[in-house]
PDB file of N, CA and C in Angstrom:
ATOM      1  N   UNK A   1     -13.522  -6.241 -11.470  1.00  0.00           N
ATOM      2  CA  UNK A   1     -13.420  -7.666 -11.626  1.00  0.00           C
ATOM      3  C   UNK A   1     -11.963  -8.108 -11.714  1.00  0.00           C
ATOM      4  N   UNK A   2     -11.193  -7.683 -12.290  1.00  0.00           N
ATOM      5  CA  UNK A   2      -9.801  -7.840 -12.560  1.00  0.00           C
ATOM      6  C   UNK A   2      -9.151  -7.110 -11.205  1.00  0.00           C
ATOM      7  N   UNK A   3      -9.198  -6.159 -11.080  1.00  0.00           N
ATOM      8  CA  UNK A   3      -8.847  -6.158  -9.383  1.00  0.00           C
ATOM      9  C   UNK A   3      -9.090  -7.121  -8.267  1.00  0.00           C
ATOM     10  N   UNK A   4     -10.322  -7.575  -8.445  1.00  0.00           N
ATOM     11  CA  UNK A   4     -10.380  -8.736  -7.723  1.00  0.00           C
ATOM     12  C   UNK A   4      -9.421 -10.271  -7.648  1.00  0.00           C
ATOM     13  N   UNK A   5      -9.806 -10.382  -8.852  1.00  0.00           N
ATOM     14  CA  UNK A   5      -8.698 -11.586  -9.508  1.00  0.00           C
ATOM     15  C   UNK A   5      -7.225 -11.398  -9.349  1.00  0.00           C
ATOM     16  N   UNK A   6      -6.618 -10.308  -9.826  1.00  0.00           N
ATOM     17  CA  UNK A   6      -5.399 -10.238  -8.939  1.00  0.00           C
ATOM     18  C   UNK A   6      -4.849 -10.225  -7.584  1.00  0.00           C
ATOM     19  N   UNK A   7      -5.891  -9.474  -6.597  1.00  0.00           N
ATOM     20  CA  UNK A   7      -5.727  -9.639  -5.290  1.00  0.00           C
ATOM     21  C   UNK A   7      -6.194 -11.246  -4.415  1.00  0.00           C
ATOM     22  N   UNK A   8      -7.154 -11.763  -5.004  1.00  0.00           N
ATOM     23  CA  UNK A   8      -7.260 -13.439  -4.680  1.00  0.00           C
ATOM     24  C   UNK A   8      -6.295 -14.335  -5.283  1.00  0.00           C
ATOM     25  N   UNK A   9      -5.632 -14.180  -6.066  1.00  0.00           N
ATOM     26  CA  UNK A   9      -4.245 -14.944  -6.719  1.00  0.00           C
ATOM     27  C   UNK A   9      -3.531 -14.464  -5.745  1.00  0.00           C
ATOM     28  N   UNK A  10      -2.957 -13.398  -5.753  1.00  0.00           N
ATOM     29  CA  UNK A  10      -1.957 -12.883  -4.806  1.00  0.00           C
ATOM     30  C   UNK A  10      -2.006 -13.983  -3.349  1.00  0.00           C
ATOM     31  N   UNK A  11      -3.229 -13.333  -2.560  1.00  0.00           N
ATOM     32  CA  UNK A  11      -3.873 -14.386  -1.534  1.00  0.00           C
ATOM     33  C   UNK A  11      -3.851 -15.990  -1.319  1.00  0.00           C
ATOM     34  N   UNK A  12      -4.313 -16.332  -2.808  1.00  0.00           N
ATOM     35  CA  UNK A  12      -4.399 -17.990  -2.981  1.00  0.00           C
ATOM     36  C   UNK A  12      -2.530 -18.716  -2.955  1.00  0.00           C
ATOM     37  N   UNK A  13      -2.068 -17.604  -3.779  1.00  0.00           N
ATOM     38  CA  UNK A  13      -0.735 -18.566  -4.343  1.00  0.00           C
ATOM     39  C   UNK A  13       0.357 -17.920  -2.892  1.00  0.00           C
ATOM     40  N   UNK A  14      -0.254 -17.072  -1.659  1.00  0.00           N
ATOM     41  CA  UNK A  14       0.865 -17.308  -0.550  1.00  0.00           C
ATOM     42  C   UNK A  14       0.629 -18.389   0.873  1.00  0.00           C
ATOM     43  N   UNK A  15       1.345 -18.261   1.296  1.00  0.00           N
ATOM     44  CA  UNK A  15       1.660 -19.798   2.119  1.00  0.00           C
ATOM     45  C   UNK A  15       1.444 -18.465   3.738  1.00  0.00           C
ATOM     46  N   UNK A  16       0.731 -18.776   4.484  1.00  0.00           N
ATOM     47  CA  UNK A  16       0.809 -18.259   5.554  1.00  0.00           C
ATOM     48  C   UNK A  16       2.204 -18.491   6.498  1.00  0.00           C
ATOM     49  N   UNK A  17       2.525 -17.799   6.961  1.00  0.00           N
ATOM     50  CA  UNK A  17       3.373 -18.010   7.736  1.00  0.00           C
ATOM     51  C   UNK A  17       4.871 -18.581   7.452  1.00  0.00           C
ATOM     52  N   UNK A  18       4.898 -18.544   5.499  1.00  0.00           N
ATOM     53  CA  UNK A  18       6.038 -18.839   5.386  1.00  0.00           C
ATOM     54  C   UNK A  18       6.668 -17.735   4.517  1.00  0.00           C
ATOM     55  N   UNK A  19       6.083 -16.621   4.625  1.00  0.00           N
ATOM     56  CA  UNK A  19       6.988 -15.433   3.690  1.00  0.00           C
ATOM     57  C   UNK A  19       6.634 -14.338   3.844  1.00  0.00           C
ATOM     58  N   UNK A  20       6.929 -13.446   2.903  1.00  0.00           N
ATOM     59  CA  UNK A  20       6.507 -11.952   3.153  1.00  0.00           C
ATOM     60  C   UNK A  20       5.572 -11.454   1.649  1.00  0.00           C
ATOM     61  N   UNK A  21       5.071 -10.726   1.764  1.00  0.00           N
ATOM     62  CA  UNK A  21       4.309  -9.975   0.288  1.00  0.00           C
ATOM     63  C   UNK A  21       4.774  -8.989   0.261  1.00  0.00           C
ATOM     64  N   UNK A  22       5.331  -8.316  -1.290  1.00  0.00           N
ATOM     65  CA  UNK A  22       5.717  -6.792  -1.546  1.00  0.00           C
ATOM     66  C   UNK A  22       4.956  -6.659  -2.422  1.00  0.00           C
ATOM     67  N   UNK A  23       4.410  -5.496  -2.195  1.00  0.00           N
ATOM     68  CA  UNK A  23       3.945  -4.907  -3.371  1.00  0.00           C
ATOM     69  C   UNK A  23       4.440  -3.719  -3.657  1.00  0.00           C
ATOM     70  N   UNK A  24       4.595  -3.106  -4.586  1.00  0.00           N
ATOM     71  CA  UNK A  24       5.440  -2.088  -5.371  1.00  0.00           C
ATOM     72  C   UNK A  24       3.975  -1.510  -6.247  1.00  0.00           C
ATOM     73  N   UNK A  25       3.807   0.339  -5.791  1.00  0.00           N
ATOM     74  CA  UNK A  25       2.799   0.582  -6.273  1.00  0.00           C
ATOM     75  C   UNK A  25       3.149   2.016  -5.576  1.00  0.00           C
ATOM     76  N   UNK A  26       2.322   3.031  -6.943  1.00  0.00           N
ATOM     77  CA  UNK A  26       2.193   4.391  -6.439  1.00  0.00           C
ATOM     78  C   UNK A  26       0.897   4.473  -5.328  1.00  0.00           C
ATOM     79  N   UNK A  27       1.670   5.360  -3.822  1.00  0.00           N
ATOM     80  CA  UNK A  27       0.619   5.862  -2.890  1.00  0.00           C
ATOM     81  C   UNK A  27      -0.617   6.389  -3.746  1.00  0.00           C
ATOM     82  N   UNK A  28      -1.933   6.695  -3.329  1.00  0.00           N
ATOM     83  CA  UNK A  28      -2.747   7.552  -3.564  1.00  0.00           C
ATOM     84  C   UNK A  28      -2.506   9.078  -3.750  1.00  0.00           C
ATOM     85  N   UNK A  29      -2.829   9.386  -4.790  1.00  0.00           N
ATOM     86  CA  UNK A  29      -2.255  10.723  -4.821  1.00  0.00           C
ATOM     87  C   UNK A  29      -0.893  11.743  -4.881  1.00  0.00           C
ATOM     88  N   UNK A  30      -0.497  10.290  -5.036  1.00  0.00           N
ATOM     89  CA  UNK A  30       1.232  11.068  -5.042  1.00  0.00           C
ATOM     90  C   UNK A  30       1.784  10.757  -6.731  1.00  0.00           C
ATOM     91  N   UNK A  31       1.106  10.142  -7.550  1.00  0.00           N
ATOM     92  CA  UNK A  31       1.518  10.189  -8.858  1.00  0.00           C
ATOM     93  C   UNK A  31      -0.054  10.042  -9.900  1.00  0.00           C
ATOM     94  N   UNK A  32      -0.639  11.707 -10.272  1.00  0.00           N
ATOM     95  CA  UNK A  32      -1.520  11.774 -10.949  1.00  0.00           C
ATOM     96  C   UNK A  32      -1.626  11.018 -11.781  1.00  0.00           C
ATOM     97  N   UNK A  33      -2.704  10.971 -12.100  1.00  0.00           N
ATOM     98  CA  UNK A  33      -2.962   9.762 -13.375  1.00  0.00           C
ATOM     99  C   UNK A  33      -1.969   8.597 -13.675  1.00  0.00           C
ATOM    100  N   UNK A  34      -1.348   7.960 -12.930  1.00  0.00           N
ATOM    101  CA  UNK A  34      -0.092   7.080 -13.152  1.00  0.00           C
ATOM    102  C   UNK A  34      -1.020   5.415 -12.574  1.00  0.00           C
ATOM    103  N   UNK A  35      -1.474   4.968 -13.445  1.00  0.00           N
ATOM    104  CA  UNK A  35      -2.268   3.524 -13.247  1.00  0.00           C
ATOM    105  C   UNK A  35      -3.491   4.050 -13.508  1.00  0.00           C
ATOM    106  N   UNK A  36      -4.217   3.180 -13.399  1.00  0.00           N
ATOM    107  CA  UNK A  36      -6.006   2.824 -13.694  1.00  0.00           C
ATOM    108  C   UNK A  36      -6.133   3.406 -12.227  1.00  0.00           C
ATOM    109  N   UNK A  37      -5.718   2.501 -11.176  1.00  0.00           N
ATOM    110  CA  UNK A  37      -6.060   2.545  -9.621  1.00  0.00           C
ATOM    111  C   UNK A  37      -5.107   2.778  -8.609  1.00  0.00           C
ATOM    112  N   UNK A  38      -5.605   3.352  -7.918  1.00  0.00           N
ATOM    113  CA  UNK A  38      -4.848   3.842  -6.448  1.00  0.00           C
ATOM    114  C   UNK A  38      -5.327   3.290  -4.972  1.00  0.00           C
ATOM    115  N   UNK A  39      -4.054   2.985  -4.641  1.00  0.00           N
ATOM    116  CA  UNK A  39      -4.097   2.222  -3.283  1.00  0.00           C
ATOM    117  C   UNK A  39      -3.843   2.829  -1.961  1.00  0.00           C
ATOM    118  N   UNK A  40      -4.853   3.238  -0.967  1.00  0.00           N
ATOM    119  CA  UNK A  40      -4.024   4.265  -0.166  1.00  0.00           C
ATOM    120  C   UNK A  40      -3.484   3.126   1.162  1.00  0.00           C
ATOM    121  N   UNK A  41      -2.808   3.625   2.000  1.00  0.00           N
ATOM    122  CA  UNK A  41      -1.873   2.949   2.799  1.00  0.00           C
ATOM    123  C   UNK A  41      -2.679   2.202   3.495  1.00  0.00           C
ATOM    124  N   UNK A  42      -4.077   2.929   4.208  1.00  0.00           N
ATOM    125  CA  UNK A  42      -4.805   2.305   4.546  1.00  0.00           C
ATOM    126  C   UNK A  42      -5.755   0.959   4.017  1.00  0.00           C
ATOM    127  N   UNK A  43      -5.501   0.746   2.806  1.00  0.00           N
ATOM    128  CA  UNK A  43      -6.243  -0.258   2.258  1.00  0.00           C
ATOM    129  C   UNK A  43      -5.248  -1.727   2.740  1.00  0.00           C
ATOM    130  N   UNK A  44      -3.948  -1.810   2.471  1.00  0.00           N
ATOM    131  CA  UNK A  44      -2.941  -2.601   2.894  1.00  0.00           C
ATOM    132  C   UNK A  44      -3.415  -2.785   4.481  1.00  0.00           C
ATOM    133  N   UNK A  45      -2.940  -1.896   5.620  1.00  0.00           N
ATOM    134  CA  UNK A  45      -3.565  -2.564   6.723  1.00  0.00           C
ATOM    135  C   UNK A  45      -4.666  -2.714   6.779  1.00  0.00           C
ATOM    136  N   UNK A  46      -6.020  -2.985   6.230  1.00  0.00           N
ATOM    137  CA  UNK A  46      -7.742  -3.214   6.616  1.00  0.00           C
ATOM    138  C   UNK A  46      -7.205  -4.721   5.632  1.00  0.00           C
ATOM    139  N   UNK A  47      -6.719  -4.994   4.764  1.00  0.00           N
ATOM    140  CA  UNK A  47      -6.496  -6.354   4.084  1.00  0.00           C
ATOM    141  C   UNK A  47      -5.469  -7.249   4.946  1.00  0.00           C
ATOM    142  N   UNK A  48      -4.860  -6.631   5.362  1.00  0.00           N
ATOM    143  CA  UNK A  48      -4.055  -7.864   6.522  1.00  0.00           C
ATOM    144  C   UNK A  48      -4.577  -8.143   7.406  1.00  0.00           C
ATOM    145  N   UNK A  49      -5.438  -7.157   8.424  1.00  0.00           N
ATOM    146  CA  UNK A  49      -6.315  -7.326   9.778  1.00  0.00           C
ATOM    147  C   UNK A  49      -7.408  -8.306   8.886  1.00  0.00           C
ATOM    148  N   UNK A  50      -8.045  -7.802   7.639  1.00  0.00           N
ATOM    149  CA  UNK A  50      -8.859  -8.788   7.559  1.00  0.00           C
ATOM    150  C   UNK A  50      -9.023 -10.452   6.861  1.00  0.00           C
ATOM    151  N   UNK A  51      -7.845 -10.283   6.781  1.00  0.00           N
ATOM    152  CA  UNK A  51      -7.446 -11.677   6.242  1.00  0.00           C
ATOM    153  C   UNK A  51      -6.891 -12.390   7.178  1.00  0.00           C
ATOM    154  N   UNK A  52      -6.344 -11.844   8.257  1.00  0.00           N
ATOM    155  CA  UNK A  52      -5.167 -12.447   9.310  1.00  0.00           C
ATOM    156  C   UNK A  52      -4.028 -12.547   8.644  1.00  0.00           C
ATOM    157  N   UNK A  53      -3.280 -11.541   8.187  1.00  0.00           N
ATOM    158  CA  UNK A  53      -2.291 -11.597   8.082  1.00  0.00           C
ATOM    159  C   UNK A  53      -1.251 -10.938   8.869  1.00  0.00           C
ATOM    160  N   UNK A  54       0.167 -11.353   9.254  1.00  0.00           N
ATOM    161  CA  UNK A  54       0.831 -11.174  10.228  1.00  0.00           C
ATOM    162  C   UNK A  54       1.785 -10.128   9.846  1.00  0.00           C
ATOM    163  N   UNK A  55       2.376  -9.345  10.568  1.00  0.00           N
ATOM    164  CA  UNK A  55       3.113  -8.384  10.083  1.00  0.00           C
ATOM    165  C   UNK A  55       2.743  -7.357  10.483  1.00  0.00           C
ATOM    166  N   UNK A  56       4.097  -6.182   9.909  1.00  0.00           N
ATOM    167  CA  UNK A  56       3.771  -4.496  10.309  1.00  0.00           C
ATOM    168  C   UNK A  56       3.650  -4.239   8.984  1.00  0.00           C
ATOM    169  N   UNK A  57       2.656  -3.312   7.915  1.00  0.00           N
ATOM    170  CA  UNK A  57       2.913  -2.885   6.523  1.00  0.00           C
ATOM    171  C   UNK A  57       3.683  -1.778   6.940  1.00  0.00           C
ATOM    172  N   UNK A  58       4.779  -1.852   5.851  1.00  0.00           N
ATOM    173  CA  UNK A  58       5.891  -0.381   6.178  1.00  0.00           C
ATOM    174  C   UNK A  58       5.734   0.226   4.574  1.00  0.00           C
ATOM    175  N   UNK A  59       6.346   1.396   5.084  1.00  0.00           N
ATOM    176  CA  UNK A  59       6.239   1.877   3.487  1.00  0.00           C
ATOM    177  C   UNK A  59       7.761   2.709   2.887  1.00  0.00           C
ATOM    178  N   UNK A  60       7.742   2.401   1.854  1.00  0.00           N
ATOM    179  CA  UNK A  60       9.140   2.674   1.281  1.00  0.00           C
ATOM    180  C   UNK A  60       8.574   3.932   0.005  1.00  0.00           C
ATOM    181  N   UNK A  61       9.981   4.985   0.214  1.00  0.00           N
ATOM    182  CA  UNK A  61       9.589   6.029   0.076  1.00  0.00           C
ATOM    183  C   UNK A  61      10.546   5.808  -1.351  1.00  0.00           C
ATOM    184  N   UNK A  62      10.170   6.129  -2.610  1.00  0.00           N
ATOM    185  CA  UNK A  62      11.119   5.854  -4.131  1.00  0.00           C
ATOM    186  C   UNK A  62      12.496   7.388  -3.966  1.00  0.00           C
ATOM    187  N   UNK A  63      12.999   7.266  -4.821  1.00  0.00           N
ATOM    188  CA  UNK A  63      13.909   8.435  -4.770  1.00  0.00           C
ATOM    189  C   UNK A  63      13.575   9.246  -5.693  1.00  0.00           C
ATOM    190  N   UNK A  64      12.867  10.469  -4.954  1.00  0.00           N
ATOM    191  CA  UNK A  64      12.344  11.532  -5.600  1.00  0.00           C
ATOM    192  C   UNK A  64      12.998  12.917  -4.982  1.00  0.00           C
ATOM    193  N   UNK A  65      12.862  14.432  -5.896  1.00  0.00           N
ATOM    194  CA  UNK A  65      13.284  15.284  -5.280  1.00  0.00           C
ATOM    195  C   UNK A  65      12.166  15.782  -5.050  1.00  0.00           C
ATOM    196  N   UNK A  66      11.920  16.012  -3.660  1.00  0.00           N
ATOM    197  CA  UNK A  66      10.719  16.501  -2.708  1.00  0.00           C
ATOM    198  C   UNK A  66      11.639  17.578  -1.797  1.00  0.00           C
ATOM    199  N   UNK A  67      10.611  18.691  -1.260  1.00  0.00           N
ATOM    200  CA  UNK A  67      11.284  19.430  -0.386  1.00  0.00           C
ATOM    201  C   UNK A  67      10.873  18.630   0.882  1.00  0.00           C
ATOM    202  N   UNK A  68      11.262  19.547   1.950  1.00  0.00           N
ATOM    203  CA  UNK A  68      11.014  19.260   3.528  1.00  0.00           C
ATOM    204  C   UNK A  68       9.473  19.477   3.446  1.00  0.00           C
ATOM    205  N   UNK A  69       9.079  20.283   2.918  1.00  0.00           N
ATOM    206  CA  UNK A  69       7.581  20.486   3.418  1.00  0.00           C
ATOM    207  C   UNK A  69       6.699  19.823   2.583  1.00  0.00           C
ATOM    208  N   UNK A  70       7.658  19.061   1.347  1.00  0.00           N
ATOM    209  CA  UNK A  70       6.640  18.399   0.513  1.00  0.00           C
ATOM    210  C   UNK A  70       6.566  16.986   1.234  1.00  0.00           C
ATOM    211  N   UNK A  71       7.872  16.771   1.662  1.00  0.00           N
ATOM    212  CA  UNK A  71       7.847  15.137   2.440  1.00  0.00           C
ATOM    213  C   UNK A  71       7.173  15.371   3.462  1.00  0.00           C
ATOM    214  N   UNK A  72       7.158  15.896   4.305  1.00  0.00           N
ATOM    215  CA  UNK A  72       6.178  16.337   5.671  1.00  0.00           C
ATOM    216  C   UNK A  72       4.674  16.393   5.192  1.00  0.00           C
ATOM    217  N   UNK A  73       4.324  17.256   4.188  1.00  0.00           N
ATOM    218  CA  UNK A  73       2.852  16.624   3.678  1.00  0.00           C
ATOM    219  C   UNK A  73       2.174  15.462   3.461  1.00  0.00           C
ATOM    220  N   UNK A  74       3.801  14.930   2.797  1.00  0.00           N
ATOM    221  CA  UNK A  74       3.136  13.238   1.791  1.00  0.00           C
ATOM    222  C   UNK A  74       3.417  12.197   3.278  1.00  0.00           C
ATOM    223  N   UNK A  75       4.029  12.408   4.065  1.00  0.00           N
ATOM    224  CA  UNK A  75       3.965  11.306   5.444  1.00  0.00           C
ATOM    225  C   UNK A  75       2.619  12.018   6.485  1.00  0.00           C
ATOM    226  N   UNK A  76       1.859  13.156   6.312  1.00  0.00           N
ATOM    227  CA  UNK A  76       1.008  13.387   6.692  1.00  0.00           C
ATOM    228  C   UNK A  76      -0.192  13.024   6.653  1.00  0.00           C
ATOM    229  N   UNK A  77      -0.105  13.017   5.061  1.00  0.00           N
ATOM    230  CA  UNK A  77      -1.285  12.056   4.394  1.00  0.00           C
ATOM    231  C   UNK A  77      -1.495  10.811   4.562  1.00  0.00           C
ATOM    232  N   UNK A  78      -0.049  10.020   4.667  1.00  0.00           N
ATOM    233  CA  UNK A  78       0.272   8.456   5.125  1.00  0.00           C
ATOM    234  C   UNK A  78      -0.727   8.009   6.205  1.00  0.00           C
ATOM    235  N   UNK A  79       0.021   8.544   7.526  1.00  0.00           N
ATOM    236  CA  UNK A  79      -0.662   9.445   8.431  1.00  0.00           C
ATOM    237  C   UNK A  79      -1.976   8.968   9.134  1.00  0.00           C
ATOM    238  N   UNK A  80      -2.614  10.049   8.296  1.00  0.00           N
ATOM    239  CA  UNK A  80      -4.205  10.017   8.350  1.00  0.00           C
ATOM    240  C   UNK A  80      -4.874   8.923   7.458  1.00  0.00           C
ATOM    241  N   UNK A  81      -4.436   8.305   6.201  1.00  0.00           N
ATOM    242  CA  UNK A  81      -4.857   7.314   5.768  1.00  0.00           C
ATOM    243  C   UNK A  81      -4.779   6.149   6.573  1.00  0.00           C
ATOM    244  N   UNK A  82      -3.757   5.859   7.271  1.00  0.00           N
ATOM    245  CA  UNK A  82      -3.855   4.532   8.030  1.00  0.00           C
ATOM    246  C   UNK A  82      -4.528   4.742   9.344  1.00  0.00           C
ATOM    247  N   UNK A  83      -5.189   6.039   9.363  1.00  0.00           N
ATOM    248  CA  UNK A  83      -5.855   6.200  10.938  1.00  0.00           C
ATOM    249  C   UNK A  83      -7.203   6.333   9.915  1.00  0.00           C
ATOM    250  N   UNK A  84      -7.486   6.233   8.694  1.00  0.00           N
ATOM    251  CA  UNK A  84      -8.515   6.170   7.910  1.00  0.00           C
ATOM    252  C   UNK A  84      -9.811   4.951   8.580  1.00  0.00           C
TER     253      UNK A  84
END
């Protein structure tokens, strides 16, 4: 219920076509137990296609120490979630 209500505020209080939305939030699975809820990449594009909203969703990576094969996993997962 409260998930809801925040994401229809979000919705209600922007102006189409006159700005951008950020949201700032841990990927799915990339920070255990860190929030109530997890958002995977794919949920962001199925909410813009289905709202009509305009834009590319990009994703910004925080500054963490990850190896090569750990970043190659976590953009793998990206990945396949937005082909979700």
């Amino acid at each position: 219920e409260a998930q809801y209500a925040v994401w229809k505020n979000i919705h209600d209080f922007s102006r189409p076509g006159k700005g951008i939305m950020v949201h700032a939030l841990p990927l799915a699975g990339c920070f255990h137990r860190h929030g109530a809820f997890e958002y995977a990449p794919s949920f962001f594009v199925h909410l813009a296609e289905l709202m009509g909203y305009g834009g590319i969703p990009s994703m910004y990576w925080p500054r963490v120490e990850m190896t090569m094969d750990e970043r190659e996993a976590a953009w793998w997962l990206v990945r396949h979630q937005i082909r979700a």
